[in-house]
PDB file of N, CA and C in Angstrom:
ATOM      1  N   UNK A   1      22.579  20.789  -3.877  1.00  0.00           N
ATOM      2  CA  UNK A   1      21.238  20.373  -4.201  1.00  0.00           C
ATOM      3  C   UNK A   1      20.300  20.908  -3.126  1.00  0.00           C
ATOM      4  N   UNK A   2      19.265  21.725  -3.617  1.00  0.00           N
ATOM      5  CA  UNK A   2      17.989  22.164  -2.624  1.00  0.00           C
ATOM      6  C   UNK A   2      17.528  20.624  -1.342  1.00  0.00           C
ATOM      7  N   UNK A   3      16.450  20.830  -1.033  1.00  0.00           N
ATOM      8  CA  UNK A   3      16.114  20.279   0.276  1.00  0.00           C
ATOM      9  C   UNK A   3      14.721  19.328  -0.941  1.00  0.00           C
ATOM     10  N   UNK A   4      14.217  20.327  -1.711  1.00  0.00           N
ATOM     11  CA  UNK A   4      13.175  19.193  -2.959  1.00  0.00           C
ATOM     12  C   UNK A   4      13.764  18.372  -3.366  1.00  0.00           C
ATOM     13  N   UNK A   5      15.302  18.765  -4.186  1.00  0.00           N
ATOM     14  CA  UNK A   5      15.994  17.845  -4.854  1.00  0.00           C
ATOM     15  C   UNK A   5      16.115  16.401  -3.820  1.00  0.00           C
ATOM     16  N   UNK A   6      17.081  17.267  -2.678  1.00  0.00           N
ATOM     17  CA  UNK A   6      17.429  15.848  -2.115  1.00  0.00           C
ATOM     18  C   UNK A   6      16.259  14.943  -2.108  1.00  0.00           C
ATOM     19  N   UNK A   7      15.237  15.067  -1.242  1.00  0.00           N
ATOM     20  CA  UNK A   7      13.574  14.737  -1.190  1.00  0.00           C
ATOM     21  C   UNK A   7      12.896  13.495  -1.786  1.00  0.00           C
ATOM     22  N   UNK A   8      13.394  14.312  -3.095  1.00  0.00           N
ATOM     23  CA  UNK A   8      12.841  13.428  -4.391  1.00  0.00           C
ATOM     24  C   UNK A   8      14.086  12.304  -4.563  1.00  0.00           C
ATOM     25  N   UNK A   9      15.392  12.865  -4.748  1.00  0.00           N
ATOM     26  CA  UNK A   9      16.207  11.317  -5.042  1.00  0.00           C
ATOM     27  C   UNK A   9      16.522  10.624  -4.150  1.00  0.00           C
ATOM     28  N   UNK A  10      15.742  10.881  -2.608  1.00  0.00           N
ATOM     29  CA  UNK A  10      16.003   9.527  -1.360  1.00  0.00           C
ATOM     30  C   UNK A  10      14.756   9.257  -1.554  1.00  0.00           C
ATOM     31  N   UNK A  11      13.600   9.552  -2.298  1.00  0.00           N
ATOM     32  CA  UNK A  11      12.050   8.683  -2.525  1.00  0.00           C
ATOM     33  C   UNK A  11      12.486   7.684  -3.648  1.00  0.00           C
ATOM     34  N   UNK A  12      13.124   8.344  -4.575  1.00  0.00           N
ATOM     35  CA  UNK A  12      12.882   7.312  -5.538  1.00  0.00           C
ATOM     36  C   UNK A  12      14.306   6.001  -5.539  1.00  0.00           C
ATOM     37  N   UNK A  13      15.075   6.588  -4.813  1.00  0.00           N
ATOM     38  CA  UNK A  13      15.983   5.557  -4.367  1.00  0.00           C
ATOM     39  C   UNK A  13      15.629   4.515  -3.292  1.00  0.00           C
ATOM     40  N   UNK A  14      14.879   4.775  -2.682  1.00  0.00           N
ATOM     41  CA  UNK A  14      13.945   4.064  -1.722  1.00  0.00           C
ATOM     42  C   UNK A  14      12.679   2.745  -2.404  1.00  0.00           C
ATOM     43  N   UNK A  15      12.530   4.358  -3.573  1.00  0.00           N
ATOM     44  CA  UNK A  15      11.013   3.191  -4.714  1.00  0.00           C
ATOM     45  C   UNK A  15      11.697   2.017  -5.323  1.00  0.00           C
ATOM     46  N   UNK A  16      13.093   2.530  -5.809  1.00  0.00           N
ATOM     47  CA  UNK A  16      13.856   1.354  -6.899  1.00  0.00           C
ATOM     48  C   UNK A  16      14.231   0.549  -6.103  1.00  0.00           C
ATOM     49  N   UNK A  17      14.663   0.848  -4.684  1.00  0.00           N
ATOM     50  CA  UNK A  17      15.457  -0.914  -3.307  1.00  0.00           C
ATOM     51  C   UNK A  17      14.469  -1.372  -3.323  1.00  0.00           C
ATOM     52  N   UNK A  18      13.118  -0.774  -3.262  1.00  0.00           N
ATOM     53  CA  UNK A  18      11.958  -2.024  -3.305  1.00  0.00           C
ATOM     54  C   UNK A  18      11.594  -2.510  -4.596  1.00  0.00           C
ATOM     55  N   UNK A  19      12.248  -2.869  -5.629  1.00  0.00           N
ATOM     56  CA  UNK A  19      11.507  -3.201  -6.668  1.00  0.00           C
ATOM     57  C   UNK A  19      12.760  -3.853  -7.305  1.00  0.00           C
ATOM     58  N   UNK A  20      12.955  -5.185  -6.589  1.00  0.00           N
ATOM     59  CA  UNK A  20      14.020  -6.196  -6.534  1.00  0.00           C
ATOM     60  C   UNK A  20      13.112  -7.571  -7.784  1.00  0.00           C
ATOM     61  N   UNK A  21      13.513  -7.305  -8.925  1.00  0.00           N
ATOM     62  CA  UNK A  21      12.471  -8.453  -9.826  1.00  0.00           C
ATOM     63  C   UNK A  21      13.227 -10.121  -9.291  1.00  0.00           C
ATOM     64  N   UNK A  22      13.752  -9.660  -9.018  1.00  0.00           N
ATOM     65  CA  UNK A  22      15.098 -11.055  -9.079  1.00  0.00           C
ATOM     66  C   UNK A  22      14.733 -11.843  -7.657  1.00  0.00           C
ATOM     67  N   UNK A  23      14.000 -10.803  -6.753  1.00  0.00           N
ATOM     68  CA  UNK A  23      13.987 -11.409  -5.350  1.00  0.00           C
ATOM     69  C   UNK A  23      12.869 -12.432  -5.340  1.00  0.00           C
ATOM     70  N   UNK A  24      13.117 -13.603  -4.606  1.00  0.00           N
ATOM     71  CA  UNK A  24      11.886 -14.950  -4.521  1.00  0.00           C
ATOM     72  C   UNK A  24      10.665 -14.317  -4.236  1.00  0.00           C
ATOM     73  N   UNK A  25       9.176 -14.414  -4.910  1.00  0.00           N
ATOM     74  CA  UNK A  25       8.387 -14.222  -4.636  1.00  0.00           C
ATOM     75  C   UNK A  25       7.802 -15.716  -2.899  1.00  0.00           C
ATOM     76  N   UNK A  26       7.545 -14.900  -1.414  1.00  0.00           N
ATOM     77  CA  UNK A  26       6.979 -15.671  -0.825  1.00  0.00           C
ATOM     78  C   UNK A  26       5.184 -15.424  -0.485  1.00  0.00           C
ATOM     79  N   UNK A  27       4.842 -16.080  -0.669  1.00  0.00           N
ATOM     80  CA  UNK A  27       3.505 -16.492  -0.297  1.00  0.00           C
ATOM     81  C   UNK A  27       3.190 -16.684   1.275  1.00  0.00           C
ATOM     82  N   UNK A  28       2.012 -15.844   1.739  1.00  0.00           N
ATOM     83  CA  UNK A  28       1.687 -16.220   3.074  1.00  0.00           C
ATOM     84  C   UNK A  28       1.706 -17.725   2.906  1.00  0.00           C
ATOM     85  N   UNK A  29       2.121 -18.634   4.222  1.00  0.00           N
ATOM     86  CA  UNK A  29       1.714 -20.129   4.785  1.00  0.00           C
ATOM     87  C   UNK A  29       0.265 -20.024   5.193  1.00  0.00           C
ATOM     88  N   UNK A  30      -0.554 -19.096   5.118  1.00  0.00           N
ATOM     89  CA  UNK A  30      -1.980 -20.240   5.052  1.00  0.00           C
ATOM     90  C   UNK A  30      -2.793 -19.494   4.529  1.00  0.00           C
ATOM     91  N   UNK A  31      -2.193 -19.147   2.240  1.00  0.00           N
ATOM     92  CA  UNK A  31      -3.080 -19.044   1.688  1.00  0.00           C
ATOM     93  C   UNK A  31      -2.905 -20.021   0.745  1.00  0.00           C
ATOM     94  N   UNK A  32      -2.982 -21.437   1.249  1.00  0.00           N
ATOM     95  CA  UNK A  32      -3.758 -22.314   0.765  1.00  0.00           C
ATOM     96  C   UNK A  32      -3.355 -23.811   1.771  1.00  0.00           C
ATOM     97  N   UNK A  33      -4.447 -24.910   1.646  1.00  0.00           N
ATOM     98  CA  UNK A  33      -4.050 -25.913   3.346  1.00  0.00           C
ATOM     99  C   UNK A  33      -3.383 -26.498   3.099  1.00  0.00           C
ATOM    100  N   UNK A  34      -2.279 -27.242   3.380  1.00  0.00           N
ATOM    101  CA  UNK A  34      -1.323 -28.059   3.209  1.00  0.00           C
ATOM    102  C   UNK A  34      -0.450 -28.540   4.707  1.00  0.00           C
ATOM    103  N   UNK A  35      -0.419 -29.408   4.397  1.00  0.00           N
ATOM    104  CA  UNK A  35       0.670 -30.426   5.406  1.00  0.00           C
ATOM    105  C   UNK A  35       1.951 -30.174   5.201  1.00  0.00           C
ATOM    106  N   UNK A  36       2.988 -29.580   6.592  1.00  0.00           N
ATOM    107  CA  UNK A  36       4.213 -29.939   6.031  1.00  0.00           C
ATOM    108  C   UNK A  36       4.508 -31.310   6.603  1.00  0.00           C
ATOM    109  N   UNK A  37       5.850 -31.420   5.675  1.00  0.00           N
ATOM    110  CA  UNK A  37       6.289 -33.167   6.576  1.00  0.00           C
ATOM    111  C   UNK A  37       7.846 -32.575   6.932  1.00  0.00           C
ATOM    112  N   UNK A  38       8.089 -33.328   8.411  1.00  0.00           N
ATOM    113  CA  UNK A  38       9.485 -32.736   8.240  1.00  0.00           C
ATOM    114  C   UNK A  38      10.125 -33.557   9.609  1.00  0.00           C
ATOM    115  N   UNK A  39      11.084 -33.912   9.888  1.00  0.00           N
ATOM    116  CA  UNK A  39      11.701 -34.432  10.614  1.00  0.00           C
ATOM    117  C   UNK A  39      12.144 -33.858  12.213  1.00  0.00           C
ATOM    118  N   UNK A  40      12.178 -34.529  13.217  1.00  0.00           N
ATOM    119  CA  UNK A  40      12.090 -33.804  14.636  1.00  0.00           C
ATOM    120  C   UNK A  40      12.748 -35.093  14.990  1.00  0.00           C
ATOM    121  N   UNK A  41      14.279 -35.009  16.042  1.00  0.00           N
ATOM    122  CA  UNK A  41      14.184 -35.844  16.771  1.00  0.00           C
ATOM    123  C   UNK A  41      14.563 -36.894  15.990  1.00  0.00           C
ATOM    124  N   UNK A  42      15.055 -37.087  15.336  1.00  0.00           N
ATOM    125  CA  UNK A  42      14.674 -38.300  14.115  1.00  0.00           C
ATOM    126  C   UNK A  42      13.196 -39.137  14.060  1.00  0.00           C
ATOM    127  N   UNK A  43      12.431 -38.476  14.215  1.00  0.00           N
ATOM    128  CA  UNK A  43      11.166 -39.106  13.900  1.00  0.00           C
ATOM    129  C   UNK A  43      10.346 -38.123  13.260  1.00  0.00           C
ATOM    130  N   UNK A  44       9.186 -38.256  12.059  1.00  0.00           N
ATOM    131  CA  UNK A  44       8.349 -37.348  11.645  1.00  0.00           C
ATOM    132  C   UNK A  44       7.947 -36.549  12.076  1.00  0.00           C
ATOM    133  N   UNK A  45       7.521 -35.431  11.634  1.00  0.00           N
ATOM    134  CA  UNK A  45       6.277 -34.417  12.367  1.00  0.00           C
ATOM    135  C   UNK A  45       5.897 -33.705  10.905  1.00  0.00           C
ATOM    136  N   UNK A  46       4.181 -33.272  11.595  1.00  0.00           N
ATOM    137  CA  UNK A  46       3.367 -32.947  10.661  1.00  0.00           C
ATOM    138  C   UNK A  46       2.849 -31.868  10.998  1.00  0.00           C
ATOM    139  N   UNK A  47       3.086 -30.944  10.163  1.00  0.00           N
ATOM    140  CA  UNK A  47       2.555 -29.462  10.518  1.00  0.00           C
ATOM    141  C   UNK A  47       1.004 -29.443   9.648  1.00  0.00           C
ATOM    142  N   UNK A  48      -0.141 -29.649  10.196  1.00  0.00           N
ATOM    143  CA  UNK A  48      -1.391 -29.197   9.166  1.00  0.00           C
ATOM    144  C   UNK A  48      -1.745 -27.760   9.208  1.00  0.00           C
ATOM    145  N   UNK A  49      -2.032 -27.008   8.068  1.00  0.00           N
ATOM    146  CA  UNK A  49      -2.917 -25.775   8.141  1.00  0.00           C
ATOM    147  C   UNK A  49      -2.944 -25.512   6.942  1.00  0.00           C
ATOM    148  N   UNK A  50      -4.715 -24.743   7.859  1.00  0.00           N
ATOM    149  CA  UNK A  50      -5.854 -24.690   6.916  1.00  0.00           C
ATOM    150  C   UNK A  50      -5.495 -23.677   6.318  1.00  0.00           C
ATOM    151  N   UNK A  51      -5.844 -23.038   5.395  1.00  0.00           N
ATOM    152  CA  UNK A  51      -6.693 -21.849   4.407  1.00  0.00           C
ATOM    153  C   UNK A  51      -7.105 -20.972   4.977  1.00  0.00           C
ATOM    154  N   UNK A  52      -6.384 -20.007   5.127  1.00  0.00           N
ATOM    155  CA  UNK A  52      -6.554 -18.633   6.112  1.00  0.00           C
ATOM    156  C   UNK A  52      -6.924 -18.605   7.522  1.00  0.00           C
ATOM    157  N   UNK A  53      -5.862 -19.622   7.918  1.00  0.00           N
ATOM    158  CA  UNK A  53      -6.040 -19.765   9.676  1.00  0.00           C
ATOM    159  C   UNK A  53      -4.361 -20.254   9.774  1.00  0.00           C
ATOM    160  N   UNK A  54      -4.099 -19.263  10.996  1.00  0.00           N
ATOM    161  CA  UNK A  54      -2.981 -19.567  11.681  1.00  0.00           C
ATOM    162  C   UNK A  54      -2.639 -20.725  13.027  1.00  0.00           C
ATOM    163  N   UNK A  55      -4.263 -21.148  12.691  1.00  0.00           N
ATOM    164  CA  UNK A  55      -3.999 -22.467  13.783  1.00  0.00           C
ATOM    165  C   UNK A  55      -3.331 -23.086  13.112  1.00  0.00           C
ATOM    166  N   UNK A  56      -3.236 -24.427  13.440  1.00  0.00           N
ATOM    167  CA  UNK A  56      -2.391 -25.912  12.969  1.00  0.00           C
ATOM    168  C   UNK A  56      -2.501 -26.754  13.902  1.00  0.00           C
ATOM    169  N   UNK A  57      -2.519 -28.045  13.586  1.00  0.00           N
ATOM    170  CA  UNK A  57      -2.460 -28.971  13.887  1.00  0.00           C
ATOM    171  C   UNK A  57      -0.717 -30.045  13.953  1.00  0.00           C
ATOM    172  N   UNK A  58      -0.227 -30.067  15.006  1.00  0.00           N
ATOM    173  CA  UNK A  58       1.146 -30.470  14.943  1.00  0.00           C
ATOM    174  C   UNK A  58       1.220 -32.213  15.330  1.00  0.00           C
ATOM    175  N   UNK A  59       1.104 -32.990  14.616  1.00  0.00           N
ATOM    176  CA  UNK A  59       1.247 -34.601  14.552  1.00  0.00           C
ATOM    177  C   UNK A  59       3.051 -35.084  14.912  1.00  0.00           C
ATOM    178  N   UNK A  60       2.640 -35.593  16.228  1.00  0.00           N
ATOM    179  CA  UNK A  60       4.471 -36.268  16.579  1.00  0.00           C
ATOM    180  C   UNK A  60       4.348 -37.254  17.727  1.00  0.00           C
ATOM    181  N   UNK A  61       4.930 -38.400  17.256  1.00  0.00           N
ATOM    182  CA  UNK A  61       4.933 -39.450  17.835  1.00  0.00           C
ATOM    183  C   UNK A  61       3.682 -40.061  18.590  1.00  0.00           C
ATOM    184  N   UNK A  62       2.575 -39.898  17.637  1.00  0.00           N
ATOM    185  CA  UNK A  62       1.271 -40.243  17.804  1.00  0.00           C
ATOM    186  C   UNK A  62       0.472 -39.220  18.709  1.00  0.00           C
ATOM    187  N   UNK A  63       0.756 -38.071  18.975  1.00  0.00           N
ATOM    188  CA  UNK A  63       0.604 -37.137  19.657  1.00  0.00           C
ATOM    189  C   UNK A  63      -0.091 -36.360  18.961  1.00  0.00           C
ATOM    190  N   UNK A  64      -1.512 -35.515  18.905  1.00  0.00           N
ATOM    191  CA  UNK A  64      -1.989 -34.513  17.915  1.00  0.00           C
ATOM    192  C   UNK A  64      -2.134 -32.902  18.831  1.00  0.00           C
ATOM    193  N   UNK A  65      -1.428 -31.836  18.332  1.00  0.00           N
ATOM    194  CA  UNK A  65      -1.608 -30.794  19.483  1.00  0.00           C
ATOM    195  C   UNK A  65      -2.183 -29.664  18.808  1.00  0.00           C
ATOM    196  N   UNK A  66      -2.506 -29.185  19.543  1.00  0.00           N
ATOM    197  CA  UNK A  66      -3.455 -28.298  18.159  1.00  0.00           C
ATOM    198  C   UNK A  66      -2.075 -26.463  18.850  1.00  0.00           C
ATOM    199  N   UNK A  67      -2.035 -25.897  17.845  1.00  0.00           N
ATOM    200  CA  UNK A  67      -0.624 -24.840  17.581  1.00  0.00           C
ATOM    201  C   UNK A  67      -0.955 -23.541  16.954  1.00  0.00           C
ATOM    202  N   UNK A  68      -0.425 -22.746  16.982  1.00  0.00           N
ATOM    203  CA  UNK A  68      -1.019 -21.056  16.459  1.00  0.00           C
ATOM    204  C   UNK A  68       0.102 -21.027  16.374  1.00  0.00           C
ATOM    205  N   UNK A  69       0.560 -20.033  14.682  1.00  0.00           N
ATOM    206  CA  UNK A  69       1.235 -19.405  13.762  1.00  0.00           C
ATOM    207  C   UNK A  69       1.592 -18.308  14.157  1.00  0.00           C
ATOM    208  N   UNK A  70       3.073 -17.883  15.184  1.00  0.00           N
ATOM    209  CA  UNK A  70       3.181 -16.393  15.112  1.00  0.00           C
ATOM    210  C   UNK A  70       3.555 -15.871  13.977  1.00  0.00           C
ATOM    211  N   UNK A  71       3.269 -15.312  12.846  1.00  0.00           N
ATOM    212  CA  UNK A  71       4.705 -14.337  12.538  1.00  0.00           C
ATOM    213  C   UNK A  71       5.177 -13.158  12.829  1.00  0.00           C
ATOM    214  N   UNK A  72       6.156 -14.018  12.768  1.00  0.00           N
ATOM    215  CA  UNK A  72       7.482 -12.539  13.093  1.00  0.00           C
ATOM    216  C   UNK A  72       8.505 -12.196  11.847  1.00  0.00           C
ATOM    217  N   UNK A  73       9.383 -11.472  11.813  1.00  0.00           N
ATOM    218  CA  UNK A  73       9.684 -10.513  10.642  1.00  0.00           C
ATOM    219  C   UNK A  73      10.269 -11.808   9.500  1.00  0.00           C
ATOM    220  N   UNK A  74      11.127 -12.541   9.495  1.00  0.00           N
ATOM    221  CA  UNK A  74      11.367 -13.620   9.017  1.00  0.00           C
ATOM    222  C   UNK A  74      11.044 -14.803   9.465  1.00  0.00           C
ATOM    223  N   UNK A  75      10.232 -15.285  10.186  1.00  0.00           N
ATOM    224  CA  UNK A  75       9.639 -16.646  10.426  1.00  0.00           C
ATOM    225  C   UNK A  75       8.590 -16.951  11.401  1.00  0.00           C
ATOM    226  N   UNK A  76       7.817 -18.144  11.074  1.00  0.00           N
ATOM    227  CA  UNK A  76       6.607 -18.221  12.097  1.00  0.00           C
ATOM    228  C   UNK A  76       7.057 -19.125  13.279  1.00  0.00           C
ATOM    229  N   UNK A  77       6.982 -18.381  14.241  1.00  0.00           N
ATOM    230  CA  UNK A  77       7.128 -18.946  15.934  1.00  0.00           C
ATOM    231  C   UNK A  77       6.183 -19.927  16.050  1.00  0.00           C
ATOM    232  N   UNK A  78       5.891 -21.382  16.245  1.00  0.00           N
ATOM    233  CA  UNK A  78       5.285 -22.018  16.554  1.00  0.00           C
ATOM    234  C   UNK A  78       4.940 -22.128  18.107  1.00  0.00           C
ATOM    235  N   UNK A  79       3.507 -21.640  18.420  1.00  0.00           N
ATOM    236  CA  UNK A  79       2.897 -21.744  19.809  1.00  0.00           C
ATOM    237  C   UNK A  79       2.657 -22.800  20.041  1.00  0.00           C
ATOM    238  N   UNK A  80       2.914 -23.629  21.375  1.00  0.00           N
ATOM    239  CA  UNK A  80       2.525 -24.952  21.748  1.00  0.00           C
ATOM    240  C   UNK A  80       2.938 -24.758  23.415  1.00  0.00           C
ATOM    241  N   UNK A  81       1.928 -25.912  23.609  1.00  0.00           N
ATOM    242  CA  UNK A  81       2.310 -25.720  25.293  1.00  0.00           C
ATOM    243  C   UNK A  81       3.730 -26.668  25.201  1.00  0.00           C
ATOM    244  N   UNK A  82       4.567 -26.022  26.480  1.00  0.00           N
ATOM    245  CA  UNK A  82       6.054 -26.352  26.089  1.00  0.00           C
ATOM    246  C   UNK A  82       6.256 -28.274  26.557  1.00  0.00           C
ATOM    247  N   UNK A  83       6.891 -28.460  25.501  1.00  0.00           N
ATOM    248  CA  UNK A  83       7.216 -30.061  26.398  1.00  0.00           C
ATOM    249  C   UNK A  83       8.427 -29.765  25.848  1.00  0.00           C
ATOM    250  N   UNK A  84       9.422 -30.723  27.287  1.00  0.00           N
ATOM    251  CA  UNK A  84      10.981 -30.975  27.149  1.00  0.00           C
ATOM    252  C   UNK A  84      11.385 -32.084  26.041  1.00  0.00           C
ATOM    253  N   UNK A  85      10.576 -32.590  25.221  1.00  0.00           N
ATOM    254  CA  UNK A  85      11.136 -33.447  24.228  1.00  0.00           C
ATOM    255  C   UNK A  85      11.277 -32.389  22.741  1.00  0.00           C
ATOM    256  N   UNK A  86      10.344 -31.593  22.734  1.00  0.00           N
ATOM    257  CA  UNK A  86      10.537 -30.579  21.181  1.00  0.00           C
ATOM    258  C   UNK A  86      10.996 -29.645  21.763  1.00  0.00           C
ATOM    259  N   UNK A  87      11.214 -28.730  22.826  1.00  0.00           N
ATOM    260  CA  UNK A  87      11.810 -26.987  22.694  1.00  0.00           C
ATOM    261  C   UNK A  87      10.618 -26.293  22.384  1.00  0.00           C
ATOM    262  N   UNK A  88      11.264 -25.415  21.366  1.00  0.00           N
ATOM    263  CA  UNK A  88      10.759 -24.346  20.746  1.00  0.00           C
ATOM    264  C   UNK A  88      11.008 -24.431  18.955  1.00  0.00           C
ATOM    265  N   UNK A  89       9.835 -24.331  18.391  1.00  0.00           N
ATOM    266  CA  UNK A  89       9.819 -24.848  17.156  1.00  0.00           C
ATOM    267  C   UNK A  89       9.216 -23.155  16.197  1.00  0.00           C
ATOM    268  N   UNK A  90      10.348 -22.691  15.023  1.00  0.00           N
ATOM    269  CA  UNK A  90       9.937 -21.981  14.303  1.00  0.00           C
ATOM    270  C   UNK A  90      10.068 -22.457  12.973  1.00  0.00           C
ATOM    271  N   UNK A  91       9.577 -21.764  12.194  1.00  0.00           N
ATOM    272  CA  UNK A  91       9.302 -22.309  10.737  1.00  0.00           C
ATOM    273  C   UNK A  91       9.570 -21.310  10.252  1.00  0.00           C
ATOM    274  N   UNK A  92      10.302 -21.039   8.394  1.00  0.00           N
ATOM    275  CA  UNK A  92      10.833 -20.298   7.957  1.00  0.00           C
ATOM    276  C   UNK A  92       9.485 -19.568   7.177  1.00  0.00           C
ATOM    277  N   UNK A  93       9.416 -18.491   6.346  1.00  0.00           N
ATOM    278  CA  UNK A  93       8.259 -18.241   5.722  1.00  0.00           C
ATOM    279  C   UNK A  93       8.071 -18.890   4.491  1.00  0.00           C
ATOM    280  N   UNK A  94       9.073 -19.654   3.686  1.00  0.00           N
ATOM    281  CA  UNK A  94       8.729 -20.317   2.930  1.00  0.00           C
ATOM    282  C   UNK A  94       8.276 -21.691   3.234  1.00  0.00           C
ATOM    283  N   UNK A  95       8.278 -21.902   4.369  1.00  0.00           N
ATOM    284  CA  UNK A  95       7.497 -23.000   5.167  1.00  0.00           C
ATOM    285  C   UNK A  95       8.738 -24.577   4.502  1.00  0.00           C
ATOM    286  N   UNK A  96       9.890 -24.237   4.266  1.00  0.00           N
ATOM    287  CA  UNK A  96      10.300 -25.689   3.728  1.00  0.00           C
ATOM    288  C   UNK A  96      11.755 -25.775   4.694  1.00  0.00           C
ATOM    289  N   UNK A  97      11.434 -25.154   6.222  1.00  0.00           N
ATOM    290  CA  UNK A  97      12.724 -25.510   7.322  1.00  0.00           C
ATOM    291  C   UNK A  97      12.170 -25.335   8.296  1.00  0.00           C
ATOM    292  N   UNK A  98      12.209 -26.362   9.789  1.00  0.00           N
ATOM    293  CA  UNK A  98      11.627 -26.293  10.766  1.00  0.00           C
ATOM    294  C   UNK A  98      12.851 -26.330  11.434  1.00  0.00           C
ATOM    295  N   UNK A  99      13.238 -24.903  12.177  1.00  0.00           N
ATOM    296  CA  UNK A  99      13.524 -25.283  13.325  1.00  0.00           C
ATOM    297  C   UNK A  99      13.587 -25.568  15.213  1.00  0.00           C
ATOM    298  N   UNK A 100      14.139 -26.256  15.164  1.00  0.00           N
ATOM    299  CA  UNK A 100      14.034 -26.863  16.746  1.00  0.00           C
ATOM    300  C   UNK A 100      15.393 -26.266  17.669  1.00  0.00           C
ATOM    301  N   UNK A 101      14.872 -25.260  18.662  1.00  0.00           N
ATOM    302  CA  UNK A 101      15.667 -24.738  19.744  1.00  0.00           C
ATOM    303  C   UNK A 101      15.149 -25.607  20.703  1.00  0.00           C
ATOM    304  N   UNK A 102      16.272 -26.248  21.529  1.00  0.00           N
ATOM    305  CA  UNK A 102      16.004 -26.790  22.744  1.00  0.00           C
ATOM    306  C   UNK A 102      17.452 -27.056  23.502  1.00  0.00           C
ATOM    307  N   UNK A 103      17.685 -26.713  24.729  1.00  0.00           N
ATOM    308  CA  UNK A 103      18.536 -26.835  25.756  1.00  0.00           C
ATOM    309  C   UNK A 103      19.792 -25.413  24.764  1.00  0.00           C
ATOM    310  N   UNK A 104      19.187 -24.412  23.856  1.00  0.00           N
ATOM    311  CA  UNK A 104      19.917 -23.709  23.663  1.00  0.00           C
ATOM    312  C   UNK A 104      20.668 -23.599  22.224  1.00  0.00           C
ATOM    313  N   UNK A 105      20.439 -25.016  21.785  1.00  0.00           N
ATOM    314  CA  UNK A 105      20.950 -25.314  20.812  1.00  0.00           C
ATOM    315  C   UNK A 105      20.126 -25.661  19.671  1.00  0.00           C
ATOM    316  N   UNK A 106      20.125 -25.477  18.171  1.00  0.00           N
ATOM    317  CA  UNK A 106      19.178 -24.900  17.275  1.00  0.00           C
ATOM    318  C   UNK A 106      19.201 -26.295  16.164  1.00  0.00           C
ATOM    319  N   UNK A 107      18.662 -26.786  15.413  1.00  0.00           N
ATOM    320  CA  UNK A 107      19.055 -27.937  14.863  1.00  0.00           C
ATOM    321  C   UNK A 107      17.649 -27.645  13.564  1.00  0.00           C
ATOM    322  N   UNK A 108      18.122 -27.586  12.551  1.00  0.00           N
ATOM    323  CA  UNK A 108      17.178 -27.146  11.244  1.00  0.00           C
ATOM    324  C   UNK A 108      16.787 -28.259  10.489  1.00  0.00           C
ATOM    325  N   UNK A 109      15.726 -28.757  10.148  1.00  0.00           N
ATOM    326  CA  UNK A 109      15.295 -29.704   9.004  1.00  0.00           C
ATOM    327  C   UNK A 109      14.583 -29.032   8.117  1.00  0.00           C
ATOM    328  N   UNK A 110      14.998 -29.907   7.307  1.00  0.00           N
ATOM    329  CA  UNK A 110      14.237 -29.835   6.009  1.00  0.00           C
ATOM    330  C   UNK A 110      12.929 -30.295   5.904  1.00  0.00           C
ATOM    331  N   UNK A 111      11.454 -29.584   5.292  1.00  0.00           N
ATOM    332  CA  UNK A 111      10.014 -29.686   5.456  1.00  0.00           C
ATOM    333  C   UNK A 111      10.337 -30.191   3.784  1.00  0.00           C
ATOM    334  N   UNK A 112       9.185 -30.528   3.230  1.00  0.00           N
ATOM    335  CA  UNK A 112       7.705 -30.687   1.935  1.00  0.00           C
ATOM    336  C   UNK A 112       6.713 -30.489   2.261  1.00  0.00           C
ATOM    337  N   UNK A 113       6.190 -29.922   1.464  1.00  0.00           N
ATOM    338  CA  UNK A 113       4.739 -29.418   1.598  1.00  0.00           C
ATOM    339  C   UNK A 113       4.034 -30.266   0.727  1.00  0.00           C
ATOM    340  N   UNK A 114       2.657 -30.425   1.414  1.00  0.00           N
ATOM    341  CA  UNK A 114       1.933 -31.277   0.070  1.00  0.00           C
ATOM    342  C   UNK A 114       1.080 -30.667   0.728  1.00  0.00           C
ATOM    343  N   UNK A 115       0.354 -29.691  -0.847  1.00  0.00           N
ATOM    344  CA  UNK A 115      -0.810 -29.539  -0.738  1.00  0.00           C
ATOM    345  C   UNK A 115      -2.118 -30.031  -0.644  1.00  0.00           C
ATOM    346  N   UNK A 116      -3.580 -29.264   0.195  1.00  0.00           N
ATOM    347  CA  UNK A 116      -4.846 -29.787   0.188  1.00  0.00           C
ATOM    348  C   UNK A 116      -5.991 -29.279  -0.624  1.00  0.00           C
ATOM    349  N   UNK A 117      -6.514 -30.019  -0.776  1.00  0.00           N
ATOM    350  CA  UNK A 117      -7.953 -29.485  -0.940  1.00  0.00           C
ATOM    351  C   UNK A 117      -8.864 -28.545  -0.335  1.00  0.00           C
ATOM    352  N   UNK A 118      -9.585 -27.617   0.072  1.00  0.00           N
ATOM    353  CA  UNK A 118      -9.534 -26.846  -0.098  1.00  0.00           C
ATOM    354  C   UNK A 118     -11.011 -27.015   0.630  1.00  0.00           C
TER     355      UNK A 118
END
């Protein structure tokens, strides 16, 4: 096969791996506001964010901290100034698993989302 041929059937073999119908459609986390709810610690926590903002608002144990959305290739890094009771907190992109790294060790909950108004 010429150097066109090859060319053309690693483009379009490339066009068809991306065009997976079967694969979950995900949605950016803040195109639209919603609360997650999700467990830390065995006690609640509340992830708020708005409608095209990667801030948030993180609610735990009567505590309100205000938080910025990294993303990274599969999940959003939650920014917070560090305290030794949460770690390090990322969130999946479908926004319905929070997890908590701390002392090394990784521990995943389960979120709900309930949407806001707008």
């Amino acid at each position: 096969m010429n150097l066109k041929g090859v060319s053309i059937s690693l483009m379009l073999t490339l066009a068809l791996w991306g065009c997976d119908s079967q694969a979950p459609k995900i949605e950016v986390i803040d195109n639209q506001s919603k609360v997650l709810k999700c467990t830390l610690n065995g006690s609640p926590i509340q992830i708020g964010i708005t409608k095209g903002s990667l801030d948030a608002n993180l609610l735990y144990e009567g505590k309100e901290l205000k938080v910025n959305l990294l993303e990274v290739k599969d999940f959003y890094q939650i920014l917070m100034r560090f305290d030794p009771q949460i770690g390090q907190l990322k969130m999946n992109k479908m926004g319905n698993e929070l997890t908590q790294v701390k002392n090394g060790n990784e521990q995943v909950s389960t979120c709900v989302a309930e949407l806001k108004k707008s």
